[in-house]
Protein backbone atom coordinates (compact mmCIF):
# COMPACT_ATOMS: atom_id res chain seq x y z
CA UNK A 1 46.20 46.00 -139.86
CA UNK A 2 48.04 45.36 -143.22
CA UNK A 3 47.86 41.68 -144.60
CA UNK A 4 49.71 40.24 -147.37
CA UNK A 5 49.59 36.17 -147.71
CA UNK A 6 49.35 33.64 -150.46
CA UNK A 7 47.50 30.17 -151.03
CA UNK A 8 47.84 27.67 -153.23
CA UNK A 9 44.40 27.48 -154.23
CA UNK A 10 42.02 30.79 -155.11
CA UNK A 11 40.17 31.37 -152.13
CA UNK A 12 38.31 34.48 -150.61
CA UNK A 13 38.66 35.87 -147.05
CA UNK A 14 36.96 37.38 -144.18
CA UNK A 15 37.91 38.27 -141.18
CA UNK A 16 36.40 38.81 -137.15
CA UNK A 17 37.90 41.11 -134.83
CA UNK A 18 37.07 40.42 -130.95
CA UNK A 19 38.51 42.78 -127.85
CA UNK A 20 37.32 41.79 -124.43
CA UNK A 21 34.14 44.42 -123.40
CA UNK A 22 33.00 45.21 -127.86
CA UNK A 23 31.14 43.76 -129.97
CA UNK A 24 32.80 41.64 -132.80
CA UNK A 25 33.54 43.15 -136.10
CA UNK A 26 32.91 40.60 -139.00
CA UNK A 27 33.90 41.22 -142.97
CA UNK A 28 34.55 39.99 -145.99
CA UNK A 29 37.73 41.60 -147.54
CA UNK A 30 38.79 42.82 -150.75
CA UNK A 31 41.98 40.91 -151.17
CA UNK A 32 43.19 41.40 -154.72
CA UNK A 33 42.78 44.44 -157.21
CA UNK A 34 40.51 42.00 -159.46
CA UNK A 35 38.16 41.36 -157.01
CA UNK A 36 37.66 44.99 -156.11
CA UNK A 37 37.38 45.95 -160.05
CA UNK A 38 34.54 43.27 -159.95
CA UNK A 39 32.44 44.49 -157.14
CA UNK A 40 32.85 48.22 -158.33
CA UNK A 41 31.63 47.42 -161.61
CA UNK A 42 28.80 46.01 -160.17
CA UNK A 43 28.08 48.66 -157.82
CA UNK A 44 28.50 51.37 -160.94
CA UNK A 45 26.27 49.54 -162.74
CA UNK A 46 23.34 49.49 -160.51
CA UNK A 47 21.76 52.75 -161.03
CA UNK A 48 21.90 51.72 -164.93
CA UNK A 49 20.60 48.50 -164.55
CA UNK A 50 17.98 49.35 -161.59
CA UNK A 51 17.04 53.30 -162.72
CA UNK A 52 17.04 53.91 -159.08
CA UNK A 53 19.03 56.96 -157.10
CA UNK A 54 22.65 58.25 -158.21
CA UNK A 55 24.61 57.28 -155.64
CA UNK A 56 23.66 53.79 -154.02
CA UNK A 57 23.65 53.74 -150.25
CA UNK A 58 25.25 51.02 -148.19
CA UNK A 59 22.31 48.62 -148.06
CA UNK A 60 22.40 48.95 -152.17
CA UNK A 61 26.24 48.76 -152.52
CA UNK A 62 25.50 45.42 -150.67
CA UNK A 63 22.86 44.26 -152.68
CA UNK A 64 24.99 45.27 -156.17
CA UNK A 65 27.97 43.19 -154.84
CA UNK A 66 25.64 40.29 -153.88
CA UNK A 67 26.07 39.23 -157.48
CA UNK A 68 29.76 39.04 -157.62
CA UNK A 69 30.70 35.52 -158.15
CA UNK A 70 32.80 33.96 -155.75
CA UNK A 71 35.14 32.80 -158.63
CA UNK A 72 35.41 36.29 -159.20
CA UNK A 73 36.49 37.46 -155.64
CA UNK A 74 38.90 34.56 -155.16
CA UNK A 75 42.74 34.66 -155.93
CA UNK A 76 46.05 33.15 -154.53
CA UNK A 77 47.31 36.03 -153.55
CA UNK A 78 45.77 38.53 -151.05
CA UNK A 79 46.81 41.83 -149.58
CA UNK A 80 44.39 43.62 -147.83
CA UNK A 81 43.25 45.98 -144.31
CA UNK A 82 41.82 44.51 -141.83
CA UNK A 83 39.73 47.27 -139.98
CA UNK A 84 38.40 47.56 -136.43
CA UNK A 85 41.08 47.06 -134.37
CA UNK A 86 40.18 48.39 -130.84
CA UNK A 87 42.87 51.15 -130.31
CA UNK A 88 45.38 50.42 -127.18
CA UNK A 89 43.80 46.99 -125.91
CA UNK A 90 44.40 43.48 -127.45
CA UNK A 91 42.54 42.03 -130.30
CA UNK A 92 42.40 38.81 -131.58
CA UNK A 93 42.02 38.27 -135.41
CA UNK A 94 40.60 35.76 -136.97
CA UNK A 95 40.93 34.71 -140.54
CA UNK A 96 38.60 32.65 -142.56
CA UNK A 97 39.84 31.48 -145.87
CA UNK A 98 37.52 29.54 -147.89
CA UNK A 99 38.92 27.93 -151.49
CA UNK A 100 36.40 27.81 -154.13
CA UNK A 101 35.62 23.85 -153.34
CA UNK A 102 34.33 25.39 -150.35
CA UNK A 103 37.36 24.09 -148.07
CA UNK A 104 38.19 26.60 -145.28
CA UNK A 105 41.17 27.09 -143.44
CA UNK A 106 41.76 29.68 -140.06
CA UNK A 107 44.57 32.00 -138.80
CA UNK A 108 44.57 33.37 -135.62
CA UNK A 109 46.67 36.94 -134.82
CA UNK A 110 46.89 38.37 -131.51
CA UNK A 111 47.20 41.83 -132.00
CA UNK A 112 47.15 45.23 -129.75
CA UNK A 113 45.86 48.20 -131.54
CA UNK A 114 47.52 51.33 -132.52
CA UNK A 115 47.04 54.67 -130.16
CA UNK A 116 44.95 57.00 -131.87
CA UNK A 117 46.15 59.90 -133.32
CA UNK A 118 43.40 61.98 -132.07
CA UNK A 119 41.21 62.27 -128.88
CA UNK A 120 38.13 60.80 -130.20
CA UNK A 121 36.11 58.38 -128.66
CA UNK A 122 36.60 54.37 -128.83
CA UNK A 123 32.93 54.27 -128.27
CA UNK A 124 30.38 56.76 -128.80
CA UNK A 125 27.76 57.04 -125.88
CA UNK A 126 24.11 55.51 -127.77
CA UNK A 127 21.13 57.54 -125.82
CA UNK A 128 19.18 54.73 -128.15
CA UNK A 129 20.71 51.52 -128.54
CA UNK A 130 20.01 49.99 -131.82
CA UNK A 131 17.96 46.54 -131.67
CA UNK A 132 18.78 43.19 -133.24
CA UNK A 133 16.73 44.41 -136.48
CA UNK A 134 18.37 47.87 -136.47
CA UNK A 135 21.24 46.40 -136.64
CA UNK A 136 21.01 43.29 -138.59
CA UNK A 137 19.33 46.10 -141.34
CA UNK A 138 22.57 48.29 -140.61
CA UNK A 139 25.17 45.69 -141.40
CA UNK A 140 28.85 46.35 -141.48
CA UNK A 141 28.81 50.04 -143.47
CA UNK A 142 30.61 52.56 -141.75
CA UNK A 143 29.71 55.81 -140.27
CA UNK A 144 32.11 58.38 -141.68
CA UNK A 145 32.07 60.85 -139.13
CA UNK A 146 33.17 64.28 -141.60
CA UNK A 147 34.44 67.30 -139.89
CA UNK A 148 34.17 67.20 -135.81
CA UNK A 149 36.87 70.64 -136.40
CA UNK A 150 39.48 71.35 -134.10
CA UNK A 151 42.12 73.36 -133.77
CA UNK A 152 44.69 70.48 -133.82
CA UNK A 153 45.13 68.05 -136.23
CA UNK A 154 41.51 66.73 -137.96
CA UNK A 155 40.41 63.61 -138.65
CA UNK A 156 37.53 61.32 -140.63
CA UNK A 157 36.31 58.76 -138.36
CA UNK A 158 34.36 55.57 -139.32
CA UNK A 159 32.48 54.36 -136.31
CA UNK A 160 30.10 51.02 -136.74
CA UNK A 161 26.42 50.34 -136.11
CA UNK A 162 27.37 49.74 -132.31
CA UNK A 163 29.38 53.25 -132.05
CA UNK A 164 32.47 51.50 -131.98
CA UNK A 165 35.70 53.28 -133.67
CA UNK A 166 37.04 51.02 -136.76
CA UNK A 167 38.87 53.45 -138.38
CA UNK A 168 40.95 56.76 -137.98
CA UNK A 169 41.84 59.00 -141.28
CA UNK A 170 43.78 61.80 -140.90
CA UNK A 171 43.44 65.17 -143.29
CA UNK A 172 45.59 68.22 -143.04
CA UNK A 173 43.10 70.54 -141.71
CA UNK A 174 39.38 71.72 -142.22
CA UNK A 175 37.70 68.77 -142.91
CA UNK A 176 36.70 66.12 -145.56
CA UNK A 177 32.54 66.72 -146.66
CA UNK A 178 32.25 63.13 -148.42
CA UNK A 179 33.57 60.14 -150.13
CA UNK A 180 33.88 59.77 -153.67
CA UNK A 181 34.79 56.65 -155.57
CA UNK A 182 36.05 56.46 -158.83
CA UNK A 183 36.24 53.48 -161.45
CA UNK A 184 39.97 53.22 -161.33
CA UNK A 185 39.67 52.00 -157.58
CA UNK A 186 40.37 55.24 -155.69
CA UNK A 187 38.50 56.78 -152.74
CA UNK A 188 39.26 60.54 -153.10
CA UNK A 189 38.30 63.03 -150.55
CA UNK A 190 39.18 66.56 -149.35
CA UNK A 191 42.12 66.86 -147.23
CA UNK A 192 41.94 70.59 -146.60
CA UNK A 193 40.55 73.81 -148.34
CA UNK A 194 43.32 73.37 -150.95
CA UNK A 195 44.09 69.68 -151.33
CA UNK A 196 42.24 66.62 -152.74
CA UNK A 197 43.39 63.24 -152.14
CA UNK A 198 42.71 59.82 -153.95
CA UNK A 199 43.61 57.00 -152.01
CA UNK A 200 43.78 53.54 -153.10
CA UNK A 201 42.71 50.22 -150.69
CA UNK A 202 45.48 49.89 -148.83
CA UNK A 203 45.61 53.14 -147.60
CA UNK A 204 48.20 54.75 -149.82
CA UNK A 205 47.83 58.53 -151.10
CA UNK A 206 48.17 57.42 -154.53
CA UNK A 207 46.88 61.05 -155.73
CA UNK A 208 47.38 64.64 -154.32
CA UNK A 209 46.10 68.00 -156.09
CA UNK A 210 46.54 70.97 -154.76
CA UNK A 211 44.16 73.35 -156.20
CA UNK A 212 46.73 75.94 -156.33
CA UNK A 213 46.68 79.75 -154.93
CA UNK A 214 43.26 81.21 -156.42
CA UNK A 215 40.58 78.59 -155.07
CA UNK A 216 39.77 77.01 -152.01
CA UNK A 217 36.84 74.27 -151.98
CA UNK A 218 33.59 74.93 -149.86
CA UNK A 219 31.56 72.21 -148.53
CA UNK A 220 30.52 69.79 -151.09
CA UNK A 221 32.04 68.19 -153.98
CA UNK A 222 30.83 65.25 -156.85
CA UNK A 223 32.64 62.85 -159.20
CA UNK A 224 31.40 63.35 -163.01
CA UNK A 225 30.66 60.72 -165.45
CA UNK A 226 34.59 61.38 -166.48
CA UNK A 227 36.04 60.78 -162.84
CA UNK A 228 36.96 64.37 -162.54
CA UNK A 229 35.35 66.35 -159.23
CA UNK A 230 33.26 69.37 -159.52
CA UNK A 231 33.47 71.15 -155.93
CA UNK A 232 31.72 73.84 -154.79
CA UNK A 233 34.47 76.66 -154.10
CA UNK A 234 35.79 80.42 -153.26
CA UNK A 235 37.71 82.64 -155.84
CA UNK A 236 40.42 84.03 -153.38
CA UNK A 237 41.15 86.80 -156.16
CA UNK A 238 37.99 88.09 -156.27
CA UNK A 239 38.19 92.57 -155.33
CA UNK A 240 34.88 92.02 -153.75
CA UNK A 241 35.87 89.21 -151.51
CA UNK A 242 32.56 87.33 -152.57
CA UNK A 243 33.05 83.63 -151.05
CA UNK A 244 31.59 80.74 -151.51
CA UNK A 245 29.86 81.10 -154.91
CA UNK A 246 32.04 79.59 -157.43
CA UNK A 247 31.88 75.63 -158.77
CA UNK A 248 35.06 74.49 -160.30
CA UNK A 249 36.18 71.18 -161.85
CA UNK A 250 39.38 69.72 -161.25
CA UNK A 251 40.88 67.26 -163.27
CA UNK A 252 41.94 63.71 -161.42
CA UNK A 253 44.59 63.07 -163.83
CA UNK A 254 45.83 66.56 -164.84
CA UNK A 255 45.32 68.17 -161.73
CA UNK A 256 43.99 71.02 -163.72
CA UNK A 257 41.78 73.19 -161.94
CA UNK A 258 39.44 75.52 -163.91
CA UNK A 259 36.16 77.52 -163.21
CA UNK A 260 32.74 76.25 -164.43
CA UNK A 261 30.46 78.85 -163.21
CA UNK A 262 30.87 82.57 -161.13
CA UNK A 263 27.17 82.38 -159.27
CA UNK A 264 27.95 86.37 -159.20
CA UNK A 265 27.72 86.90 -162.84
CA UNK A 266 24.41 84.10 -163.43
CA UNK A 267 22.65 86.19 -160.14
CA UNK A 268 24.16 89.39 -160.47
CA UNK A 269 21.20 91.59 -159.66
CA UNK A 270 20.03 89.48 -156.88
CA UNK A 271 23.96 89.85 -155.66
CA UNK A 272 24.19 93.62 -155.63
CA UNK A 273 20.84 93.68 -153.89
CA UNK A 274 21.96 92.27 -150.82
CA UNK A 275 24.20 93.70 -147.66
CA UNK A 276 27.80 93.11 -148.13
CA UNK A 277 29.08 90.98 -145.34
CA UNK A 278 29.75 87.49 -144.12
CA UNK A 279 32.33 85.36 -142.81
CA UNK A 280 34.25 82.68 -145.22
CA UNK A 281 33.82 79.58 -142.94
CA UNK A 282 36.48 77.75 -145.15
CA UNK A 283 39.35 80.80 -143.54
CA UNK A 284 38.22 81.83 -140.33
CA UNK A 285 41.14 84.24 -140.21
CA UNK A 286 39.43 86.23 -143.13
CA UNK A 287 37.98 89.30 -142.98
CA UNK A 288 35.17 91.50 -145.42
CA UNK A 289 33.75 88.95 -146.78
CA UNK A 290 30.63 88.60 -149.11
CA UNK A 291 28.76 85.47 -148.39
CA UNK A 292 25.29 86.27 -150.21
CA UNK A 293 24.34 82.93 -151.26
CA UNK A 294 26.97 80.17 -149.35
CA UNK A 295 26.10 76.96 -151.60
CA UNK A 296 26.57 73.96 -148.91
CA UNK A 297 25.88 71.13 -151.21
CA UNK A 298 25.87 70.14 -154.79
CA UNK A 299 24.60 66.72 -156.82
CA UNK A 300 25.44 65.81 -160.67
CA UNK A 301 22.49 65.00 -162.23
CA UNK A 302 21.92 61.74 -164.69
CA UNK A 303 21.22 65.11 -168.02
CA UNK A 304 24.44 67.11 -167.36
CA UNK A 305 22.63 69.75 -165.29
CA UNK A 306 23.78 70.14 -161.17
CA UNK A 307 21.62 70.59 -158.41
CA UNK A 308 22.71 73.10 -155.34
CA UNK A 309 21.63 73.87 -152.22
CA UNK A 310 22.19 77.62 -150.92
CA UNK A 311 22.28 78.34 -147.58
CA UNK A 312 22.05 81.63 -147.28
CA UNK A 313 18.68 82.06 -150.18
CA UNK A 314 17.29 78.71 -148.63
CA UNK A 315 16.57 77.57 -152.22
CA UNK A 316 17.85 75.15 -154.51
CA UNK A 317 19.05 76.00 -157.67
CA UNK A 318 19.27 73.35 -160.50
CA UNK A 319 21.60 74.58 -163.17
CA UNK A 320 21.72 72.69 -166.54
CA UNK A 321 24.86 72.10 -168.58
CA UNK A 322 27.08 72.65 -165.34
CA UNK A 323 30.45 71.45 -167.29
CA UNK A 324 29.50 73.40 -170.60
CA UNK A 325 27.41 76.69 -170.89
CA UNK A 326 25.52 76.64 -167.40
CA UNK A 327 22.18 78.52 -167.23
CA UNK A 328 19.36 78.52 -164.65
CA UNK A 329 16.81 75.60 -165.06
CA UNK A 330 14.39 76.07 -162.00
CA UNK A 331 14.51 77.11 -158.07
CA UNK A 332 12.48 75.31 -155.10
CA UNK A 333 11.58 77.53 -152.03
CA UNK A 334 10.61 80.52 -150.68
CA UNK A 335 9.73 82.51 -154.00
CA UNK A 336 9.43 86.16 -152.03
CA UNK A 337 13.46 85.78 -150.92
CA UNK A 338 14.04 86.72 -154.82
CA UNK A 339 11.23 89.63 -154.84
CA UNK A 340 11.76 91.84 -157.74
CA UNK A 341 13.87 89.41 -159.88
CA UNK A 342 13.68 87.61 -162.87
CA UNK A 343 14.50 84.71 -161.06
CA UNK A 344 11.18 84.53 -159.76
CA UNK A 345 9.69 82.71 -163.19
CA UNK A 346 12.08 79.72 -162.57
CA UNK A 347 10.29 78.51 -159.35
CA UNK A 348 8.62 75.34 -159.40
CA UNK A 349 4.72 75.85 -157.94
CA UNK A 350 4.53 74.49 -154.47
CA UNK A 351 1.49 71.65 -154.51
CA UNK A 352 -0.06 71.05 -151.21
CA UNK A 353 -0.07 73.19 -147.54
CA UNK A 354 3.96 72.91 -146.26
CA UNK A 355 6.01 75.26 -145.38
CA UNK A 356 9.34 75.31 -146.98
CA UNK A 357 12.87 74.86 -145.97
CA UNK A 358 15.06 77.35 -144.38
CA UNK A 359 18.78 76.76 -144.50
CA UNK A 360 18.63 73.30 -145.75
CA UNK A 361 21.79 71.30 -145.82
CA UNK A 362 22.80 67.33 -147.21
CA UNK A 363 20.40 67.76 -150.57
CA UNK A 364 20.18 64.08 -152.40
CA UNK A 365 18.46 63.49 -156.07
CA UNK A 366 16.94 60.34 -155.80
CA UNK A 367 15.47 58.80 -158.85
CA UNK A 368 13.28 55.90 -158.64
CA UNK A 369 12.70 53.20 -161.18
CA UNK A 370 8.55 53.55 -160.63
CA UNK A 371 8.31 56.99 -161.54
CA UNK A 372 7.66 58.44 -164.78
CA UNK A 373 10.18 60.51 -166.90
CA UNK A 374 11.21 63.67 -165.51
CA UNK A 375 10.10 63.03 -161.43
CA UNK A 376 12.74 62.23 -159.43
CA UNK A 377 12.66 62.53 -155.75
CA UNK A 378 15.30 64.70 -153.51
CA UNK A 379 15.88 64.49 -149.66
CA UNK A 380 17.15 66.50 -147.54
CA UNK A 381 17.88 67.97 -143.68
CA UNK A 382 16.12 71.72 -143.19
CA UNK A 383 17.98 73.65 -140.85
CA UNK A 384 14.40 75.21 -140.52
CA UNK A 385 16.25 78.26 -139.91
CA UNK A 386 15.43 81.64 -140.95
CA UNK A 387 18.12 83.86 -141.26
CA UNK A 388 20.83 85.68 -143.89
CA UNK A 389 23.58 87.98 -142.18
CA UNK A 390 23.55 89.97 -145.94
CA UNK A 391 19.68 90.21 -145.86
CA UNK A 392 18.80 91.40 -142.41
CA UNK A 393 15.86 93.08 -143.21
CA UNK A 394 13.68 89.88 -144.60
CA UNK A 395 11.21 88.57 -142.91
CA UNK A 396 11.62 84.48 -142.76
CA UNK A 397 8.62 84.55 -140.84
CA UNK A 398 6.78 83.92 -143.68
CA UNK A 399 7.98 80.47 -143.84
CA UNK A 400 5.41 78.35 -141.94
CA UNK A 401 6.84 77.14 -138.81
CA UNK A 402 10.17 77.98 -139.53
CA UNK A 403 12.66 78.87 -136.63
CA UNK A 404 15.09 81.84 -135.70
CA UNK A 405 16.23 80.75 -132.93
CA UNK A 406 20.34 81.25 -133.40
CA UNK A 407 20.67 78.23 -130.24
CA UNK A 408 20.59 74.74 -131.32
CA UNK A 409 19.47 74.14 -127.37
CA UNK A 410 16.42 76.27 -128.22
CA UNK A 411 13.67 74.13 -126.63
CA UNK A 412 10.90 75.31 -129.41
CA UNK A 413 12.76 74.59 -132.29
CA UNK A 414 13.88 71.33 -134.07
CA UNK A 415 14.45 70.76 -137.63
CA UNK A 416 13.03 67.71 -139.94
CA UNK A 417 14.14 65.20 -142.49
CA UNK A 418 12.59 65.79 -145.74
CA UNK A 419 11.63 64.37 -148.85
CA UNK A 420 10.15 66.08 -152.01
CA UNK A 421 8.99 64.78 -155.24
CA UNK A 422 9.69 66.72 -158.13
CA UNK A 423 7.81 67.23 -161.21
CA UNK A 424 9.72 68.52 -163.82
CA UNK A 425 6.88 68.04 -167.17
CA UNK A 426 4.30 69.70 -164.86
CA UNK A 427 6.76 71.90 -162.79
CA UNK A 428 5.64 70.99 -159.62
CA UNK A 429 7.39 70.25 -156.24
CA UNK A 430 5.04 67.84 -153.27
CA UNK A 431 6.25 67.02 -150.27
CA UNK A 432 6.02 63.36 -149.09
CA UNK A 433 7.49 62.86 -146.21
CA UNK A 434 8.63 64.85 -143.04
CA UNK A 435 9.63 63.89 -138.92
CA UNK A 436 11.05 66.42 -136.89
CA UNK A 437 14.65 65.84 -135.94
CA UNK A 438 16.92 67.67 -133.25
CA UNK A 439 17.44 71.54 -133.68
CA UNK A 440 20.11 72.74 -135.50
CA UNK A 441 20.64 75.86 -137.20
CA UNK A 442 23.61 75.10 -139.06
CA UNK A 443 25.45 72.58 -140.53
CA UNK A 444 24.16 68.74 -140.94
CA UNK A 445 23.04 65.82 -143.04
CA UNK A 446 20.53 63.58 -144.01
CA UNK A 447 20.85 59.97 -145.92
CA UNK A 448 18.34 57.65 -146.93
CA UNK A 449 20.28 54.04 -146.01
CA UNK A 450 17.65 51.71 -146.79
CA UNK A 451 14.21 51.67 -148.05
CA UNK A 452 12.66 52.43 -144.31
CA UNK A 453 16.03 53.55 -142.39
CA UNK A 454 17.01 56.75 -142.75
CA UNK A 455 20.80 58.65 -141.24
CA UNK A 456 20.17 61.96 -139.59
CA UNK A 457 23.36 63.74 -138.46
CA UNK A 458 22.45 66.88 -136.18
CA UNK A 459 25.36 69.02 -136.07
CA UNK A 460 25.46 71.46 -133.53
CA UNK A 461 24.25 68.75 -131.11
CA UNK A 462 26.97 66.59 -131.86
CA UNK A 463 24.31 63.74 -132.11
CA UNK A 464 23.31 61.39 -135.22
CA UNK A 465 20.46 58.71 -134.99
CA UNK A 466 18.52 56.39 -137.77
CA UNK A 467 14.96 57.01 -137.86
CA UNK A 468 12.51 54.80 -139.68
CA UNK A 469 10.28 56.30 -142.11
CA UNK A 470 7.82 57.15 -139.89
CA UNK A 471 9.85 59.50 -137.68
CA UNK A 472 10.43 56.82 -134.82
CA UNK A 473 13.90 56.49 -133.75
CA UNK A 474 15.77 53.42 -133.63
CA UNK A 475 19.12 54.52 -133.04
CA UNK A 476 21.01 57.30 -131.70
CA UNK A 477 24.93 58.09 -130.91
CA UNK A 478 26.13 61.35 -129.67
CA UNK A 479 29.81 62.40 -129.98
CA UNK A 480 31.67 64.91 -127.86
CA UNK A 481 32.38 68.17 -130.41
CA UNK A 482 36.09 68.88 -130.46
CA UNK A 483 34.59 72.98 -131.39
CA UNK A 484 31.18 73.71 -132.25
CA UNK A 485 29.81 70.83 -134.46
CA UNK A 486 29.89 67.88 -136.37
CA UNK A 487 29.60 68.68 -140.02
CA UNK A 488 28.10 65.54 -141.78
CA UNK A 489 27.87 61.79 -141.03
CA UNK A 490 26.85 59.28 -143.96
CA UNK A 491 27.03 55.76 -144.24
CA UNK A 492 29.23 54.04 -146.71
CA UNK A 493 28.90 50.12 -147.45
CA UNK A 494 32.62 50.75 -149.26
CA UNK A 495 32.20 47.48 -151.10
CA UNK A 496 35.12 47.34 -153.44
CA UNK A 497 37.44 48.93 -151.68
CA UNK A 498 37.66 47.62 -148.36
CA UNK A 499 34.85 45.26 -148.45
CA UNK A 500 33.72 42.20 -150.66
């Protein structure tokens, strides 16, 4: 619901939003541009100020914002979105303005919400309910549900810590992967293979790039320290029909698009030695394709250098100078899958008896203020799947405890949440923490959201939960799959932009 009022004194405003048979939804909002420069500056400035992760979760958006001033979040004039309206049954509003002498006024709106575009859920069946705790710890973040495809018209859904619906966003088609925010106040997400959007508070498109008629995006994508996005992506005019192995960089303001690195030329041997075939997930309708390494997920690192996570190797690749002249850094995983190349002197040495990942998905560099130079810590979900369509003849077996089981029902199987620290002055890689998870074989996501809650999305269940860090679960939600999956779920505080 849009909201546009003015007082004669600067004062802030939150808002609760009760429907007979939910649970209240209770905010603060961002009501001026100001006040959301304020609390985004803060936010940005955390990882500076604290040394800890890259991109602060929910819990530490709240915390960053916590030292916004009130002075600094009140105005006289306040235009805002009030989320959470129950869809189709009435809701009653209430507004709590407080002047900065501490004086509050409230408004009361009766209000019945909109229809839904889509055929989502208003609330999500919980196989675990969260407790008081879980969900005092969980707050008022969002989960952004990304890509439940259909063959209709797509959506992003936020859904809150009760599995309520608060929000419907509609994209053209394929899916959005994540939210980015950018200093100049705009969240900017993809809209389909071709199209990135920046939109501003209130909900308006303020920016649309179409990345134009010889790249698609794939799967993952990261603002740089410039506010320009580096996406993983396909090069449609490839002869070979290689997908999936390109990162480009497109330029917020110009729309520019232009290629940072062809993954074909840096791995060329390792290319040619594998089977050519594939499917390009981002265009189901195409056919011959070459998907020999299918990135899933890349992370901008605090040096300049990018970290990706490839699917079909199960290995991550760190790449240094991704915006410049990229070369190969190091590789964590199974060191055989590269038998025969010279990539195999740029894996880091495996301390301690695990086996590693197969298929991971969701990768996250963590850093952490208590470690020393050059260790930094990066999560994960693994697939634990062993499998590449354009190397049939490996044996993933050799992974310990690793699946190939194609089913995400297979009873045998599941897949784990987990956490490595990495070494880079002693080139090193330790695991240090694992729980098993629900099977599946594709897709998914993982997200640390506090210090001991952590946001596991399994995809081809159609389920997410939060787990504490011992593996116990404390809440889970399952969501009925308009296809075959759910692609990712993450949490987002989205202080500064809809949230004081």
């Amino acid at each position: 619901m849009y909201v546009y009022f003015t007082t004669d004194k600067a004062s802030t405003v939150s808002y609760t939003v009760s429907a007979d048979g939910y649970p209240d939804y209770t905010a603060t909002a961002v009501t001026s541009d100001e006040a959301a420069s304020a609390i985004r500056s803060a936010v940005d400035s955390y990882a500076s100020t604290t040394g800890d992760t890259i991109t602060p979760s929910a819990a530490e958006e709240t915390e960053a914002a916590s030292d916004v001033s009130e002075d600094e979040l009140a105005s006289t004039t306040h235009e805002f979105l009030v989320l959470g309206l129950i869809p189709q049954v009435k809701n009653t509003i209430t507004l709590t303005i407080t002047d900065t002498d501490g004086q509050t006024t409230t408004r009361t709106i009766t209000k019945t919400g909109p229809k839904l575009l889509g055929a989502e859920e208003t609330r999500l069946e919980q196989t675990v309910s969260p407790d008081d705790g879980t969900l005092t710890a969980l707050g008022n973040g969002l989960y952004a549900i990304l890509g439940n495809d259909s063959n209709e018209q797509d959506f992003m859904y936020y859904y809150d810590a009760n599995g309520v619906i608060r929000g419907e966003v509609p994209v053209l088609y394929y899916r959005s992967h994540r939210l980015l925010f950018d200093s100049n106040g705009l969240m900017w997400f993809s809209a389909s293979t071709k199209t990135f959007v920046g939109m501003n508070r209130l909900g308006k498109l303020v920016k649309i790039i179409d990345l134009g008629d010889r790249f698609i995006l794939h799967h993952d994508y990261a603002l740089d320290s410039d506010g320009n996005i580096v996406s993983l992506a396909t090069d449609l005019k490839r002869e070979d029909h290689a997908v999936q192995d390109q990162v480009i960089k497109v330029d917020t303001s110009t729309g520019k698009v232009s290629l940072l690195v062809d993954f074909g030329e840096m791995f060329a041997e390792y290319k040619a030695s594998t089977d050519h075939s594939g499917i390009d997930e981002s265009d189901p309708t195409a056919t011959d394709r070459w998907d020999w390494i299918h990135f899933n997920t890349i992370q901008l690192m605090d040096d300049g250098s990018a970290l990706l996570s490839a699917r079909e190797t199960s290995t991550m690749i760190k790449v240094n100078d991704i915006e410049g002249t990229p070369t190969l850094d190091y590789m964590i995983g199974e060191k055989s899958v590269w038998d025969g190349m010279d990539e195999t002197e740029s894996f880091l040495t495996k301390v301690g008896d695990f086996g590693d990942t197969g298929g991971q998905h969701s990768i996250t560099v963590q850093y952490d203020s208590s470690l020393e130079d050059g260790q930094y810590y990066i999560y994960m979900f693994d697939n634990n799947f062993g499998y590449a369509m354009t190397r049939p003849d490996f044996d993933w077996t050799v992974i310990d405890g690793i699946s190939t089981a194609q089913s995400s029902k297979d009873e045998n199987s599941n897949s784990q949440f987990r956490k490595y620290l990495v070494d880079e002055n002693a080139g090193t890689y330790t695991e240090v923490q694992s729980f098993d998870v629900p099977y599946s074989p594709y897709v998914s996501s993982a997200e640390e959201i506090n210090a001991d809650l952590n946001l596991v999305d399994t995809g081809m269940q159609g389920v997410f939960g939060v787990y504490d860090d011992s593996g116990d679960l404390k809440a889970q939600y399952k969501m009925g799959l308009s296809t075959a999956y759910i692609y990712r779920v993450y949490q987002y505080g989205f202080r500064g932009f809809y949230f004081a």
